[in-house]
N, C-alpha and C. Protein backbone atom coordinates (compact mmCIF):
# COMPACT_ATOMS: atom_id res chain seq x y z
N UNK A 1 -135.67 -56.86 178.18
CA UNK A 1 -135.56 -56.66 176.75
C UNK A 1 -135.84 -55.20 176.39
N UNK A 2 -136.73 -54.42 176.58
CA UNK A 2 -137.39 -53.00 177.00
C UNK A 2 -136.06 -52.36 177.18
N UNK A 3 -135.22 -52.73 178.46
CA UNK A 3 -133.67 -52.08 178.51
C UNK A 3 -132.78 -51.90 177.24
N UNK A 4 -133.28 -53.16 176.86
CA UNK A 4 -131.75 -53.09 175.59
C UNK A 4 -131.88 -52.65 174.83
N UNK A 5 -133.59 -52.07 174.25
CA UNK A 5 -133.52 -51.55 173.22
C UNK A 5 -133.86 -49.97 173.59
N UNK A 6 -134.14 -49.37 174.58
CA UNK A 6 -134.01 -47.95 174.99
C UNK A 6 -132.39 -47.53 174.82
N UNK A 7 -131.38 -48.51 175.53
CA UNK A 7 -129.84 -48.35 175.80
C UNK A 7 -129.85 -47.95 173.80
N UNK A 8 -130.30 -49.22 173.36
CA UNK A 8 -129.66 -49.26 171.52
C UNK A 8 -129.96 -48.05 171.32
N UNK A 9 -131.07 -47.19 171.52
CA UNK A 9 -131.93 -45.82 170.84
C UNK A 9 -130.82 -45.23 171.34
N UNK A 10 -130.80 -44.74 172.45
CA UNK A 10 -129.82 -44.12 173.11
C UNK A 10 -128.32 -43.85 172.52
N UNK A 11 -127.86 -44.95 172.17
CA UNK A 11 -126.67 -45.15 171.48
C UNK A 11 -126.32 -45.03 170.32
N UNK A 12 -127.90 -44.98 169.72
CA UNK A 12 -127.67 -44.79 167.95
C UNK A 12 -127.98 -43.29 168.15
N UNK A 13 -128.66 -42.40 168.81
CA UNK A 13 -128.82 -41.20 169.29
C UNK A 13 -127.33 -40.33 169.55
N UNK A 14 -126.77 -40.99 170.64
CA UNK A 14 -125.34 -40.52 170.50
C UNK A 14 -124.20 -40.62 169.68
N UNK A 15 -123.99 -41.65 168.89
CA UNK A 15 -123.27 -41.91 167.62
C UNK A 15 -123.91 -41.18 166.68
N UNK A 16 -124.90 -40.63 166.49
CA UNK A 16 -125.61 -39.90 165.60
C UNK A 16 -124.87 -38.31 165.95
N UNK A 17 -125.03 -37.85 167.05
CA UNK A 17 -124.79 -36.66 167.73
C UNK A 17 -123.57 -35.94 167.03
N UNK A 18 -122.53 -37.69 167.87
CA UNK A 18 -121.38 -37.29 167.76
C UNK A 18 -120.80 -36.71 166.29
N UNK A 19 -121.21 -37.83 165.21
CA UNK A 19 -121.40 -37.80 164.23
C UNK A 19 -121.48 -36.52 163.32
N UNK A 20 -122.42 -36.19 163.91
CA UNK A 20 -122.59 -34.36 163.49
C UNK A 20 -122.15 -33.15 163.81
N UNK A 21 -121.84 -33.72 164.99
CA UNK A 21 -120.98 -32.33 165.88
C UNK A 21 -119.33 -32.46 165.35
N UNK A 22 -118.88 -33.71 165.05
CA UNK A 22 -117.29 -33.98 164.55
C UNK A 22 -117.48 -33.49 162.82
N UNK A 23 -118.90 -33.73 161.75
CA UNK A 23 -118.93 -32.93 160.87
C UNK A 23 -118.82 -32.02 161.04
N UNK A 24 -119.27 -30.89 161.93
CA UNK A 24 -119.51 -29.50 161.89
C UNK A 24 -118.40 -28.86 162.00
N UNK A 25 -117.71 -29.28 163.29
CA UNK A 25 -116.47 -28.87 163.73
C UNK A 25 -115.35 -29.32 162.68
N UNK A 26 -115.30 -30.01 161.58
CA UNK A 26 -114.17 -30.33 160.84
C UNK A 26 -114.50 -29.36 159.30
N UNK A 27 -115.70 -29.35 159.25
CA UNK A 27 -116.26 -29.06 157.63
C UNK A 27 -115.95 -27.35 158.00
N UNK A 28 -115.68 -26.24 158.64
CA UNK A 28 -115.71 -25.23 158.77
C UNK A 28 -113.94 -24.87 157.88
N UNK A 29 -113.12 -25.48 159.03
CA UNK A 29 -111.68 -24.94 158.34
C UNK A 29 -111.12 -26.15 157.13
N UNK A 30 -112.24 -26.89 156.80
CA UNK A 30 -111.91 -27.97 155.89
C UNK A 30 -112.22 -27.13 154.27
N UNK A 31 -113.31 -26.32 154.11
CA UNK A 31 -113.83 -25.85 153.27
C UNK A 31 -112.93 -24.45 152.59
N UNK A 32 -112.63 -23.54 153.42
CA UNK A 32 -111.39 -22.62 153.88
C UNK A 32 -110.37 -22.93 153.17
N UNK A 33 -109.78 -24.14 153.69
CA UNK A 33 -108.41 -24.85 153.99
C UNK A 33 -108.26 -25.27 151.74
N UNK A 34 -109.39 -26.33 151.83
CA UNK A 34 -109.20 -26.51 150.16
C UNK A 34 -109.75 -25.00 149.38
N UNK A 35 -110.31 -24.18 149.51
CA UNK A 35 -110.65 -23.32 149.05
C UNK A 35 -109.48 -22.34 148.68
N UNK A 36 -108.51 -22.09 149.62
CA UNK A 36 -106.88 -21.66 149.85
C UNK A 36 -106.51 -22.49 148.78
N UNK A 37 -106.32 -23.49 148.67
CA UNK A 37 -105.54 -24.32 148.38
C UNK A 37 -105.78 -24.40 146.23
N UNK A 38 -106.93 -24.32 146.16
CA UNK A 38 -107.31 -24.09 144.82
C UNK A 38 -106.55 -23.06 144.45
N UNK A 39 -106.48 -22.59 144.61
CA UNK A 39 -106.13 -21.10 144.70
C UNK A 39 -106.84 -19.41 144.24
N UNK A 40 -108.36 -20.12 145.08
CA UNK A 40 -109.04 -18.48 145.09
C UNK A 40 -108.63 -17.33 145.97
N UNK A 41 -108.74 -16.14 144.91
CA UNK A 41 -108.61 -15.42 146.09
C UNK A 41 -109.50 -15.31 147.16
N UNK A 42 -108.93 -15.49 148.53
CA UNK A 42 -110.36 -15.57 149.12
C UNK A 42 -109.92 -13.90 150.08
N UNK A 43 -111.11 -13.52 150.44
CA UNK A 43 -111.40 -12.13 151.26
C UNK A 43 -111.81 -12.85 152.72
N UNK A 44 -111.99 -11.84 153.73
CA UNK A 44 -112.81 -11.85 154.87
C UNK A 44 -113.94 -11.55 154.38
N UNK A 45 -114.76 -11.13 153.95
CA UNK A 45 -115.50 -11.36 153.77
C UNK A 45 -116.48 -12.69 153.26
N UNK A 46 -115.55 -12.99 152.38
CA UNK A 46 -115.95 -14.29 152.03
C UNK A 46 -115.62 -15.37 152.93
N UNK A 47 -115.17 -15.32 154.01
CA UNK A 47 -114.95 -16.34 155.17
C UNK A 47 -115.61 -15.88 156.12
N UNK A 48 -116.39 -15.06 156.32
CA UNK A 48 -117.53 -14.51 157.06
C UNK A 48 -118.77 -14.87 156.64
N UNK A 49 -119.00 -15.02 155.40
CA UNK A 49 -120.38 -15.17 154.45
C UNK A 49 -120.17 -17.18 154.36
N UNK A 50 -119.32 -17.54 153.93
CA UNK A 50 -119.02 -19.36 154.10
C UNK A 50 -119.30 -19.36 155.47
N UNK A 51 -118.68 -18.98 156.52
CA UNK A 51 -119.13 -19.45 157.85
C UNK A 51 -120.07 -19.41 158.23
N UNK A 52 -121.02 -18.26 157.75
CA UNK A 52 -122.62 -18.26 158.36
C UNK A 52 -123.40 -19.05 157.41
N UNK A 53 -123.10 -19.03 156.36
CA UNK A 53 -123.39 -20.46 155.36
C UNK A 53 -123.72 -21.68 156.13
N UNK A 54 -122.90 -21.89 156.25
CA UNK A 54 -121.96 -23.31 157.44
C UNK A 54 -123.31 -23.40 158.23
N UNK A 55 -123.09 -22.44 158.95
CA UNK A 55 -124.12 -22.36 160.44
C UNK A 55 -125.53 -22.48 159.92
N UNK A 56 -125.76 -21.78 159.08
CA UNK A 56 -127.54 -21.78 158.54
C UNK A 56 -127.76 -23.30 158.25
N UNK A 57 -126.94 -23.97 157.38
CA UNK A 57 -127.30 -25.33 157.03
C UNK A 57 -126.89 -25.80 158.39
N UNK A 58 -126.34 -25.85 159.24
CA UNK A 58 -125.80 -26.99 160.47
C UNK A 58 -127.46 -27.72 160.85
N UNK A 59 -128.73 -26.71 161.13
CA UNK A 59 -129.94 -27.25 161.47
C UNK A 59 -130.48 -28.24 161.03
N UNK A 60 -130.79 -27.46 159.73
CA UNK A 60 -131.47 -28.70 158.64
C UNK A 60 -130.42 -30.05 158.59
N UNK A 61 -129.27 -29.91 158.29
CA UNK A 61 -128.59 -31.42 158.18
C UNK A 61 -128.31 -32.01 160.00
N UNK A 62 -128.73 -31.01 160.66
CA UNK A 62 -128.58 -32.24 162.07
C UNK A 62 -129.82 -33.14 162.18
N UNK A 63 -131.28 -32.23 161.66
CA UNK A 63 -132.17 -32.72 161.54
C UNK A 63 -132.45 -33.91 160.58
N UNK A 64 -131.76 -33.80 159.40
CA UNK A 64 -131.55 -34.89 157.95
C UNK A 64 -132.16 -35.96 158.81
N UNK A 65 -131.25 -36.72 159.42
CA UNK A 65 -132.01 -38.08 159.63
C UNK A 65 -132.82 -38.80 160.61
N UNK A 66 -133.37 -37.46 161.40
CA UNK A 66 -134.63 -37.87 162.19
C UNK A 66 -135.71 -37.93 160.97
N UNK A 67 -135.98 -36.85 160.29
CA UNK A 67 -136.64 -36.33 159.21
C UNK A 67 -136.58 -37.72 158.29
N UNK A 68 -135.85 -38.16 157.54
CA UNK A 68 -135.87 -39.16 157.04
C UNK A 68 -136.68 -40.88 157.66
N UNK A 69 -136.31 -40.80 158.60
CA UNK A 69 -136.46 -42.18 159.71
C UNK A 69 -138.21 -41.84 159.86
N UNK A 70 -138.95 -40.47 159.82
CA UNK A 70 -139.86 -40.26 159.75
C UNK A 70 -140.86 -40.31 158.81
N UNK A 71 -139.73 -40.31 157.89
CA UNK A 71 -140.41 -40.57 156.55
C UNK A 71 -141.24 -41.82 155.66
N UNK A 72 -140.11 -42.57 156.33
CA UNK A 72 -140.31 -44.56 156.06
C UNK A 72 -141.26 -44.45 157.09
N UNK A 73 -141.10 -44.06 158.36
CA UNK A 73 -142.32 -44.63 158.98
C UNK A 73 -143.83 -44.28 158.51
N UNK A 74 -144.07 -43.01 158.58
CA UNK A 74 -145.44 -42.32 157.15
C UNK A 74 -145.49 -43.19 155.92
N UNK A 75 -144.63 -43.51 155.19
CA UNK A 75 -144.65 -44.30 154.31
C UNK A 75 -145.09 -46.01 154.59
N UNK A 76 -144.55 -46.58 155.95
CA UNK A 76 -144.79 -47.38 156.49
C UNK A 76 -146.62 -47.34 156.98
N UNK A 77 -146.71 -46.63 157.78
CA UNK A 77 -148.38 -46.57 157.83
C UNK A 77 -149.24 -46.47 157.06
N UNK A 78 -148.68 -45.55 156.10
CA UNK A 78 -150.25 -45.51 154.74
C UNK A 78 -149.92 -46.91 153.89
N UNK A 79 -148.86 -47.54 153.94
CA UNK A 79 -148.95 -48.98 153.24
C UNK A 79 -149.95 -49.63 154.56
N UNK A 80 -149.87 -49.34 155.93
CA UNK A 80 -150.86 -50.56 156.47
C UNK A 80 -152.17 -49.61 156.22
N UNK A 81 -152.48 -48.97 155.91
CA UNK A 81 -153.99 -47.77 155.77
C UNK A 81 -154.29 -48.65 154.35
N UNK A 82 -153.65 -48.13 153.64
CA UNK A 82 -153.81 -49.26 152.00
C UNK A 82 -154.19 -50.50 152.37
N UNK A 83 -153.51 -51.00 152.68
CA UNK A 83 -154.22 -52.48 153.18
C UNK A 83 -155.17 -52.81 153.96
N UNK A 84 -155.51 -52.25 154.59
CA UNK A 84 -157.16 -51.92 155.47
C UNK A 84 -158.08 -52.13 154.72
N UNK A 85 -157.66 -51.10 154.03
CA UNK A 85 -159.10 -50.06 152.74
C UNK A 85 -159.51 -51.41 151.83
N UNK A 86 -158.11 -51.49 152.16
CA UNK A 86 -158.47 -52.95 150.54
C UNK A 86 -159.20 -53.99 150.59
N UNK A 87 -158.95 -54.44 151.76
CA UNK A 87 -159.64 -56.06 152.41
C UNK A 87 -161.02 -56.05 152.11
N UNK A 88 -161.43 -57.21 151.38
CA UNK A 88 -162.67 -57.32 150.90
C UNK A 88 -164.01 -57.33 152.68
N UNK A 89 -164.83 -56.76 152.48
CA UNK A 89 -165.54 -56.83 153.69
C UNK A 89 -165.95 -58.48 154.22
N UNK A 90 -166.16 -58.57 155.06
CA UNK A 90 -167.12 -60.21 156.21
C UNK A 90 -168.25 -59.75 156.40
């Protein structure tokens, strides 16, 4: 049982991965692409300054939902800490 749920972590780990790495790699000439398409003028420069944009956030949102999943759990413990505290003494 121990197996199946290391394999599941594992797998929600890599669907997660993938997940982010197929955002990253699509959201770069996706942003560009409608940005053209509006019809700004766009410069090199300004596709130099969006791309490192891009890259600065890539961290924080790969991180998004470990960070989150961490969150419920903290939230999860001080509800059992609350309930400790509370219990009338024996």
């Amino acid at each position: 049982m121990e197996n199946m749920l290391s394999y599941a972590g594992e797998f929600k780990n890599w669907m997660c991965h993938l997940f982010h790495s197929s955002l990253d790699r699509s959201m770069r000439p996706l942003i560009i692409t409608i940005a053209m398409y509006s019809g700004y003028n766009i410069s090199m420069a300004t596709i130099f300054t969006t791309l490192h944009m891009i890259d600065w956030l890539r961290g924080p949102m790969h991180h998004l939902p470990r960070f989150m999943h961490e969150i419920r759990h903290v939230k999860r413990e001080f509800r059992r800490i609350q309930m400790f505290l509370m219990v009338d003494e024996v």
